[in-house]
Protein backbone atom coordinates (compact mmCIF):
# COMPACT_ATOMS: atom_id res chain seq x y z
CA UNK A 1 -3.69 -7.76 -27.23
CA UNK A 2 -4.08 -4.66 -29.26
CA UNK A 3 -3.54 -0.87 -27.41
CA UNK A 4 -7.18 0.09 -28.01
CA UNK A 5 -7.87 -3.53 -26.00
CA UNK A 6 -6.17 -3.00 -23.16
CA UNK A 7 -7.68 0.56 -22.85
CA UNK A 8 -11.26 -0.89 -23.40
CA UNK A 9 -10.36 -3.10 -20.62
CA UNK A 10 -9.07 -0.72 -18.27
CA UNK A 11 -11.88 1.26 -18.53
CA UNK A 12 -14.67 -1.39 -18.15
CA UNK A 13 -12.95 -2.36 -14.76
CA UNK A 14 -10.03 -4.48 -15.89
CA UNK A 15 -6.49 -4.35 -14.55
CA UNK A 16 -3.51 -5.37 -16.81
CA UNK A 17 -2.87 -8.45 -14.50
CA UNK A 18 -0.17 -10.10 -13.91
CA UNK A 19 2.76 -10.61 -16.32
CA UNK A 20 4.26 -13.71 -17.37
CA UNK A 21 7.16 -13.42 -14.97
CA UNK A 22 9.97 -10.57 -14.45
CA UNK A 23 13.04 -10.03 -16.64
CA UNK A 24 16.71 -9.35 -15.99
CA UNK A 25 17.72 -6.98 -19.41
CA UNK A 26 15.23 -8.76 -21.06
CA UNK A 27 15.70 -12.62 -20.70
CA UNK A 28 13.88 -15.50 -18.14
CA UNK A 29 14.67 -16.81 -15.08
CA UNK A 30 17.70 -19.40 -14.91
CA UNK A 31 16.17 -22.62 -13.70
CA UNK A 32 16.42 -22.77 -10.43
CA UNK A 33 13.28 -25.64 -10.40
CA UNK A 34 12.67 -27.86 -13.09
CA UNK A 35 9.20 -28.02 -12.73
CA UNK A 36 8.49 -24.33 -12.00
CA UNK A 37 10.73 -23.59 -15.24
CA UNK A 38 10.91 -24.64 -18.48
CA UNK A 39 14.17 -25.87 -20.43
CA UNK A 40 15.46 -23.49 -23.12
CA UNK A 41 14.94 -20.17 -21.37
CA UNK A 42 17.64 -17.63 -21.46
CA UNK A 43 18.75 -16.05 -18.62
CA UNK A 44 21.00 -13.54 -17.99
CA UNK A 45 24.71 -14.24 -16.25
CA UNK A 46 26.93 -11.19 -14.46
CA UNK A 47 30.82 -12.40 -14.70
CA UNK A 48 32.91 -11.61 -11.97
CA UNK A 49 36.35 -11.79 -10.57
CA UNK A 50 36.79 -13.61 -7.28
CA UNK A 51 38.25 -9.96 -4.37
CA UNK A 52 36.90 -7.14 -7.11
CA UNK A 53 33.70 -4.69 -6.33
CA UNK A 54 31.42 -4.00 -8.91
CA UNK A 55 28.83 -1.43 -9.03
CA UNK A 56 25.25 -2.52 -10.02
CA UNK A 57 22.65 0.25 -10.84
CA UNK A 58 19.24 -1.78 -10.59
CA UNK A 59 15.86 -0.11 -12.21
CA UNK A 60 12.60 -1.14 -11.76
CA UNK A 61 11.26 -0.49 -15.20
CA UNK A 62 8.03 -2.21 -14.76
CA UNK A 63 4.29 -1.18 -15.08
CA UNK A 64 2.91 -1.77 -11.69
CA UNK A 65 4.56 -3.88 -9.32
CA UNK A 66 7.20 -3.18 -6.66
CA UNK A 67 10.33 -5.58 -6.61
CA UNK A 68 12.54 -6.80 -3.93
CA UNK A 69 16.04 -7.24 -5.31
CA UNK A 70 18.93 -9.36 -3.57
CA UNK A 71 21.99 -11.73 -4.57
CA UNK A 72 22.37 -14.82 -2.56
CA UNK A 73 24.67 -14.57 0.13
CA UNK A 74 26.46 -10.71 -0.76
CA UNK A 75 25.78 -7.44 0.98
CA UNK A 76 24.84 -4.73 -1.69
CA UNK A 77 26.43 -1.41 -0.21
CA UNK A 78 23.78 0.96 -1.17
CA UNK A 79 25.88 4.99 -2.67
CA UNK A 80 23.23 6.61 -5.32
CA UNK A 81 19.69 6.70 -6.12
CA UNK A 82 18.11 9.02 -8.81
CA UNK A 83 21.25 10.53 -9.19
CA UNK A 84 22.43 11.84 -5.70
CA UNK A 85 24.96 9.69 -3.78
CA UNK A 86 23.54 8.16 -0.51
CA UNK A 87 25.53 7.84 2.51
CA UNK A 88 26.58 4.58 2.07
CA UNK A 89 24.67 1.50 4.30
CA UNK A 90 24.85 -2.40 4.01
CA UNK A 91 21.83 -4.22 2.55
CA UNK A 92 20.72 -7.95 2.44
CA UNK A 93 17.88 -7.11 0.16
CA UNK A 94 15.84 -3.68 -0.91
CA UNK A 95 12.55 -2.83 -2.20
CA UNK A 96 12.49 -0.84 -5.37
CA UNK A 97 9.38 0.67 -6.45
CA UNK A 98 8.03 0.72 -10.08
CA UNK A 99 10.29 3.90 -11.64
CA UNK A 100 13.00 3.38 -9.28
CA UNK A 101 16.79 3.54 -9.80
CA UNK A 102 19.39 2.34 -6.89
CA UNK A 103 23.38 1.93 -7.28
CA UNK A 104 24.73 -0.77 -5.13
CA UNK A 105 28.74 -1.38 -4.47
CA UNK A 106 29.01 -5.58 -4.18
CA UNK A 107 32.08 -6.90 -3.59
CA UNK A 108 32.75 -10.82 -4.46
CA UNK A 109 33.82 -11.74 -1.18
CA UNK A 110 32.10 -15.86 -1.43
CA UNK A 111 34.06 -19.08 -1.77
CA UNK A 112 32.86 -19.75 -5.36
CA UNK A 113 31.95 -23.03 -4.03
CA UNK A 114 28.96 -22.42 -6.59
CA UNK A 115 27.14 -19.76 -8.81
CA UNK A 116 24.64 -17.17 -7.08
CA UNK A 117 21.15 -16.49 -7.60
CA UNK A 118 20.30 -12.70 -8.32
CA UNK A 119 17.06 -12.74 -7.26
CA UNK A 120 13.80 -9.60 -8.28
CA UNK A 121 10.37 -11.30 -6.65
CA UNK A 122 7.67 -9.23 -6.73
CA UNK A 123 6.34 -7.75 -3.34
CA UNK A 124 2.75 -6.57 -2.01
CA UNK A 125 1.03 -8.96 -4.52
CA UNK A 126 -1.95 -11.72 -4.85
CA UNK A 127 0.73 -14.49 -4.18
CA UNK A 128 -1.69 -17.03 -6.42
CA UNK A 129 -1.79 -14.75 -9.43
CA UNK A 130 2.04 -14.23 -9.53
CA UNK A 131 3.21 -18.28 -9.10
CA UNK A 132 5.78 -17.61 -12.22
CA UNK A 133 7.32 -14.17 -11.28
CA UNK A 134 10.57 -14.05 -9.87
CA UNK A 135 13.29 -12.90 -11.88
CA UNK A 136 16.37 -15.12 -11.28
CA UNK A 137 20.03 -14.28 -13.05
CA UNK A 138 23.34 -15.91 -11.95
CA UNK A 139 25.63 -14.27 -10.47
CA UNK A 140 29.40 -16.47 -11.88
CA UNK A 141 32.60 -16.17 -10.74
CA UNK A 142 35.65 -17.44 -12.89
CA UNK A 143 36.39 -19.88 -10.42
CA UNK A 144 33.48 -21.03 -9.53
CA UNK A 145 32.94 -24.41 -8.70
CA UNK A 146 29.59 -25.24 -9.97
CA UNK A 147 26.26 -24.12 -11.17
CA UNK A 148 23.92 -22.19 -8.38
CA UNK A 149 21.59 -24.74 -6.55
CA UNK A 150 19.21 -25.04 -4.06
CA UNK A 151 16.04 -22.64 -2.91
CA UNK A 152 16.00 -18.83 -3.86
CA UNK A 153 16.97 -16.44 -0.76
CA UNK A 154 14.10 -15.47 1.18
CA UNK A 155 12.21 -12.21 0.16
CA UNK A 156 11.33 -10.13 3.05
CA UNK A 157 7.47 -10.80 4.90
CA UNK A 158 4.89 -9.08 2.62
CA UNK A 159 3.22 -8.65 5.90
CA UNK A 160 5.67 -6.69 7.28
CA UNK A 161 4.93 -3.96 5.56
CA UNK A 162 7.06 -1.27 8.08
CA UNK A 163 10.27 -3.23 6.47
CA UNK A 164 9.66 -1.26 3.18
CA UNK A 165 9.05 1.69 4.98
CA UNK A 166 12.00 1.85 7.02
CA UNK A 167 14.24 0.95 4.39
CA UNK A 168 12.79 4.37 2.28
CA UNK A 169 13.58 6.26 5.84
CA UNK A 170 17.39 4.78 6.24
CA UNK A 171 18.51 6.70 2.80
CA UNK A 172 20.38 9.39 3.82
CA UNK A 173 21.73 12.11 1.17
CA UNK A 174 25.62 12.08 1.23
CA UNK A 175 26.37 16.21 1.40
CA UNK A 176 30.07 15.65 1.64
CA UNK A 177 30.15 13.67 -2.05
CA UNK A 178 31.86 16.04 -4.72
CA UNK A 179 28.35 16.57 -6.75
CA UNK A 180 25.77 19.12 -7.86
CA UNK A 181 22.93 19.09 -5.53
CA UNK A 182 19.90 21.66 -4.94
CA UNK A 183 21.30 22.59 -1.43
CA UNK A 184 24.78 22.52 -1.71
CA UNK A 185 26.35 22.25 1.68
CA UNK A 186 23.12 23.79 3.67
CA UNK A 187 22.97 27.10 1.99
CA UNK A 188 19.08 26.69 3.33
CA UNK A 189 17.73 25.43 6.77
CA UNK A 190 14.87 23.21 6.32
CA UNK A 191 12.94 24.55 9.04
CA UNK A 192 12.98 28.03 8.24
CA UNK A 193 11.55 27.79 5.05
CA UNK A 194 8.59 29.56 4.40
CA UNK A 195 6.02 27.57 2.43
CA UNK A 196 4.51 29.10 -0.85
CA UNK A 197 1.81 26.56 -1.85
CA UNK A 198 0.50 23.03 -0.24
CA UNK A 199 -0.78 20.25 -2.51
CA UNK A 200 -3.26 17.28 -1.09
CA UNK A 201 -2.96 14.37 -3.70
CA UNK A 202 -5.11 11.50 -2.38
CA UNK A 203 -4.94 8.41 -3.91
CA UNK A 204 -8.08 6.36 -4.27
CA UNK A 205 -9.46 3.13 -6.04
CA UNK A 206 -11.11 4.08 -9.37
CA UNK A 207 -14.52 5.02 -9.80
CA UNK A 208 -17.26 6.06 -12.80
CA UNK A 209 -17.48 9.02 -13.99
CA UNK A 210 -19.62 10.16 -17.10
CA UNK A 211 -19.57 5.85 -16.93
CA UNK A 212 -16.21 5.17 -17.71
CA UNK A 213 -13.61 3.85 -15.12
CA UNK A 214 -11.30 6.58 -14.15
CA UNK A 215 -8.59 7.29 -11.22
CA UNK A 216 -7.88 10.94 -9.53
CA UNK A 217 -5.73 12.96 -7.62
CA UNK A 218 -8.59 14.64 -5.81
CA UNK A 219 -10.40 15.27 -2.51
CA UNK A 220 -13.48 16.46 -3.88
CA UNK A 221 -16.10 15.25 -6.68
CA UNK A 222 -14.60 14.62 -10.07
CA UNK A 223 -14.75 15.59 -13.35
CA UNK A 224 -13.02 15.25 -16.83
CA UNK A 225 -10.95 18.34 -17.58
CA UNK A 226 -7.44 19.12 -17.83
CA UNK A 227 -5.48 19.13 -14.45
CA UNK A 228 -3.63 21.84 -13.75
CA UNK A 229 -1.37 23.42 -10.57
CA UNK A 230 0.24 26.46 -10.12
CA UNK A 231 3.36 26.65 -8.07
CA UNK A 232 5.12 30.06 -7.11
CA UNK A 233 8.81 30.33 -8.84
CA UNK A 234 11.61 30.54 -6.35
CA UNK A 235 9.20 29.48 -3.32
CA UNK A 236 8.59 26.11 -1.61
CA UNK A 237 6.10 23.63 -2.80
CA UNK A 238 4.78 21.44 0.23
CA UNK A 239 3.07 18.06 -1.52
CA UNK A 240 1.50 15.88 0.48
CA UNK A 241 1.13 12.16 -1.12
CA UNK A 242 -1.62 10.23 0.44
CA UNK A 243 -2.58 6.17 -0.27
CA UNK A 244 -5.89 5.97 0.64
CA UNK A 245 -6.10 2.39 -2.21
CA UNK A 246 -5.08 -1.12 -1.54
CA UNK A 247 -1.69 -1.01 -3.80
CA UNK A 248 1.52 0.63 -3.65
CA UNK A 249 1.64 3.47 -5.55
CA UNK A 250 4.98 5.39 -6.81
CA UNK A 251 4.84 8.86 -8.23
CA UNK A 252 7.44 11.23 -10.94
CA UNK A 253 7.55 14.86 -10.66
CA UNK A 254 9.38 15.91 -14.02
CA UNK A 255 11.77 18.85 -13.86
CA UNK A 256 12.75 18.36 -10.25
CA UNK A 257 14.19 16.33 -7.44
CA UNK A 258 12.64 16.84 -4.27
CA UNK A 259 13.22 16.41 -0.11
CA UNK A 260 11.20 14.18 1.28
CA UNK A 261 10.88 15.71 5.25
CA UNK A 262 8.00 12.93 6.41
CA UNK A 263 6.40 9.34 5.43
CA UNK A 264 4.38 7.53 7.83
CA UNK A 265 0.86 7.01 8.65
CA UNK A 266 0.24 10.26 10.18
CA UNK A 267 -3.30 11.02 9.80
CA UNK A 268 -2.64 14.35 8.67
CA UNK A 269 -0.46 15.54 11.35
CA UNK A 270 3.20 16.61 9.65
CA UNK A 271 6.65 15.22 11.09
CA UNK A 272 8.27 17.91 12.46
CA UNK A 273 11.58 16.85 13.38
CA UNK A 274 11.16 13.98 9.71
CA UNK A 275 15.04 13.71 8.33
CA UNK A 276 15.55 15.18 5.22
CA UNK A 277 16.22 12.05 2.65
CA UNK A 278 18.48 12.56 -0.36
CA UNK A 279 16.76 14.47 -3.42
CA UNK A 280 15.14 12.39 -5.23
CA UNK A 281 12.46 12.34 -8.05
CA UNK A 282 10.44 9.26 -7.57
CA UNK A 283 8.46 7.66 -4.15
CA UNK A 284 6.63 5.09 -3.09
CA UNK A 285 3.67 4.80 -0.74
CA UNK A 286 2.87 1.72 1.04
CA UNK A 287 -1.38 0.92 0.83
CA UNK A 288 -3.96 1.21 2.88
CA UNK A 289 -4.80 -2.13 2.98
CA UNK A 290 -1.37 -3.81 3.97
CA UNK A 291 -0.95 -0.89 6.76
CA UNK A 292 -4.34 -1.94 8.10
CA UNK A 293 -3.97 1.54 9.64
CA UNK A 294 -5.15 5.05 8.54
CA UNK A 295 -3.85 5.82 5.28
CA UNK A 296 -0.18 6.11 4.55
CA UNK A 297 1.55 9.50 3.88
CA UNK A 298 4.67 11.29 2.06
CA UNK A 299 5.75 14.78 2.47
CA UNK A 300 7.96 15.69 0.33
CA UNK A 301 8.78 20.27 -0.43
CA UNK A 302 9.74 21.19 -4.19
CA UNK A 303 12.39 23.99 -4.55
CA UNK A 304 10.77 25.52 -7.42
CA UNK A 305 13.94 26.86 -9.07
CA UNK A 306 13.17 25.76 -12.85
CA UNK A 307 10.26 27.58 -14.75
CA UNK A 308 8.24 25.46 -17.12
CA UNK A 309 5.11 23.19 -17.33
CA UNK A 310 6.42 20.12 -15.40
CA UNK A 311 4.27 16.40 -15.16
CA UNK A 312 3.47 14.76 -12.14
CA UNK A 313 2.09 11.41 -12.28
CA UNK A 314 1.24 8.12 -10.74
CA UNK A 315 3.68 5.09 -12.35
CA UNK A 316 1.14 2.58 -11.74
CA UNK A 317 0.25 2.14 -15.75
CA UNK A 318 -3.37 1.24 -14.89
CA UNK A 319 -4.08 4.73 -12.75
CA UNK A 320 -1.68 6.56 -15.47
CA UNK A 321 -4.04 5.94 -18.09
CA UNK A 322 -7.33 6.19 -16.34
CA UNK A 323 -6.36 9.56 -15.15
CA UNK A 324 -3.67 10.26 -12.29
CA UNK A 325 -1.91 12.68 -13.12
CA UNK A 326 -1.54 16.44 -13.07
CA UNK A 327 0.57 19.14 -14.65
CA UNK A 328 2.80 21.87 -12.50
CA UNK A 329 2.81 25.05 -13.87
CA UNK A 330 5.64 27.45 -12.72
CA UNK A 331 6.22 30.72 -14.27
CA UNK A 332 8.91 33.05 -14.20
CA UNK A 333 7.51 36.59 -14.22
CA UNK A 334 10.41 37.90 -15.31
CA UNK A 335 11.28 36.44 -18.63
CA UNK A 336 7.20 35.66 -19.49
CA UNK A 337 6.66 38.45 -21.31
CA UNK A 338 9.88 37.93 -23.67
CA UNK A 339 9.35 34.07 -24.58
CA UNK A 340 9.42 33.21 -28.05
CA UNK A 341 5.73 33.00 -29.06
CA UNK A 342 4.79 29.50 -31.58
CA UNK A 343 4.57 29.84 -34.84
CA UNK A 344 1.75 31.15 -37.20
CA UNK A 345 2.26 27.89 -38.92
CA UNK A 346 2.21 25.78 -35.83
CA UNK A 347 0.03 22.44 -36.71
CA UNK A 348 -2.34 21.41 -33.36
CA UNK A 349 -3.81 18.41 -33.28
CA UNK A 350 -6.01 16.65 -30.32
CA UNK A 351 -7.75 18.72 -27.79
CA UNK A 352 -6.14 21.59 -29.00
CA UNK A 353 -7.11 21.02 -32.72
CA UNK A 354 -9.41 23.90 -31.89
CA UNK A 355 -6.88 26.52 -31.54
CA UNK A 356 -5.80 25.43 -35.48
CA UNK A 357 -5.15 29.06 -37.03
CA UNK A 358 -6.76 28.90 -40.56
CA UNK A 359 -3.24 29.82 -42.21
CA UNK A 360 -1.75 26.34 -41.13
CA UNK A 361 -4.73 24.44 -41.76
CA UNK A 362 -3.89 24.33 -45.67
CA UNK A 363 -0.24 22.29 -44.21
CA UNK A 364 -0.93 18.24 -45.52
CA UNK A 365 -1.02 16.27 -42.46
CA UNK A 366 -2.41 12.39 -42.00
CA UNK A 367 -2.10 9.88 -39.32
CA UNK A 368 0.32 12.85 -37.66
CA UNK A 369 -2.85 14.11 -35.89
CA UNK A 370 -4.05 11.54 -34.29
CA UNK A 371 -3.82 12.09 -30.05
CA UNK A 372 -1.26 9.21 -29.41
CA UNK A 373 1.10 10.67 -32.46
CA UNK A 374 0.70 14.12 -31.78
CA UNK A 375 2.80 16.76 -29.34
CA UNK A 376 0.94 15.66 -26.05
CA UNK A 377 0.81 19.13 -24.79
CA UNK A 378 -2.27 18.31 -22.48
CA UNK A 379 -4.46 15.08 -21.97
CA UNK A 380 -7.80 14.73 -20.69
CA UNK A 381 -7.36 14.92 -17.60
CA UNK A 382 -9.44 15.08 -13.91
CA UNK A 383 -9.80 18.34 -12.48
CA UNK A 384 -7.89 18.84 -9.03
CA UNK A 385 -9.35 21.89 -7.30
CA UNK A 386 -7.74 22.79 -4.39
């Protein structure tokens, strides 16, 4: 299906649906069922020596759906995500969200009576629309005795939905690891810090507006514009993620990592006393729907150290196009007023192809100008006032 398709789609009321099934690096599932898998597929295969540990870094690089990775029968020793090391816990399984990046230590401690199954089944889905999902790799060591068999370890309960959520809570930032980090060893306490700006984004099923389909980050009524923050440099940026749809929703804030201090359902009501998880750039947050509670909540605060204009988005493709998403502005005061200015010749194309100075429209440009080729400086976006 062609680009402008899908968009149509999308913005008649059309989701992407579900995919064909999940890949390891690109290739099928090994054929763990003859009748749920075709012959011929190729699937990917992890060689390993029978005492050694190998470290694993697992990304969820998909468009919409959350995964829940696992390798039959092996612990995966959890030490980095995003970049930080993690204090280092023992898995049998763990959700990772669309955007998502986990290191795992797994040592090949088995019999080698058999291959493994590395298993990546999608989680918080329509069970009936996903029948050909699961990722499936082997997992073969040299002296392994024969080719994986039998049924696929169990995924977690999609209905217990506080299993995803305490897994995000048990990451712990390791302080003692010999790496850069934005608080290195403390050099702030959490609770004393004084709190420059607060953010509300809600999350909320799509609606029309001007009659197309689109998604906000927005408490009040909507309209098309761009979206646009303003954060004060060197202070503390308090956001405050809230689910109120029926899907799981993961979220990027370019430029930064960030401390997430509370996550739970908490009506509005902060966490006090929340641990500080490691600093990370990407989170998830569970849905309405499968909480069958008030909506579901992440705080996270934003040391806002590094001046710029800085994205921060949904990861759910489907919202990401029809709108969610907003752009951070910090500014440093001081060095403002000395940037480099652009160009007189500087070519603008898009929604700003009005600012086109009439020296540089004379410069021979095509297809360049189109919005999807062009410097994507800002979209059309949903206004967020605050």
């Amino acid at each position: 299906m062609e680009k402008q398709e899908l968009r149509n789609d999308l913005e008649s009321g059309n989701d992407l649906g579900a995919p064909d099934g999940v890949l390891f690096n690109g290739l099928g599932p090994y054929q763990f069922d003859r009748a749920f898998v075709q012959d011929g597929i190729a699937y990917q295969i992890i060689n390993v020596e029978p005492g050694k540990t190998y470290r694993l870094r697992v990304h969820n690089v998909g468009i919409s759906t959350s995964l829940n990775f696992r390798i039959q029968n092996h612990n995966l020793v959890l030490v980095e995500t995003e970049g930080s090391y993690t204090v280092q816990q023992n898995y049998s399984n763990m959700d990772i969200h669309v955007g998502q990046s986990y290191s795992f230590l797994v040592t090949m401690d088995q019999n080698a009576s058999s291959d493994y199954y590395i298993v990546a089944s999608p989680r918080f889905v329509n069970a009936s629309a996903w029948t050909k999902a699961p990722g499936v790799a082997i997992l073969h060591y040299s002296n392994s005795q024969g080719p994986a068999s039998g049924p696929l370890p169990d995924p977690p309960n999609d209905y217990d939905t506080y299993f995803s959520m305490n897994q995000a809570r048990s990451i712990r930032w390791n302080v003692s690891a010999g790496a850069a980090r934005p608080n290195p060893q403390g050099s702030f306490r959490y609770g004393d810090i004084t709190v420059t700006d607060v953010y509300v984004i809600i999350n909320r099923p799509a609606e029309l507006i001007d009659g197309k389909r689109r998604t906000t980050f927005m408490n009040r009524p909507a309209k098309v514009d761009t979206s646009l923050i303003n954060g004060t440099f060197k202070g503390f940026m308090e956001i405050i993620f809230q689910n109120n749809d029926t899907s799981v929703q993961s979220y990027h804030l370019d430029g930064y990592a960030f401390f997430v201090v509370g996550m739970d359902m908490e009506c509005g009501q902060r966490i006090a006393e929340a641990p500080i998880t490691n600093g990370m750039g990407w989170l998830a947050a569970l849905p309405r729907a499968l909480e069958k509670e008030d909506n579901f909540s992440f705080f996270i605060l934003v040391s806002l150290d590094n001046a710029g204009m800085w994205n921060l988005r949904t990861q759910n493709l489907d919202s990401w196009y029809l709108g969610q998403e907003v752009y951070v502005s910090v500014v440093n005061p001081e060095n403002d007023n000395n940037e480099v200015q652009l160009p007189e010749n500087a070519i603008y194309c898009g929604v700003l192809s009005n600012l086109q100075r009439d020296q540089a429209r004379r410069v021979n440009f095509s297809a360049a100008a189109s919005l999807d080729k062009c410097l994507r400086l800002f979209l059309l976006q949903l206004l967020q006032l605050y």
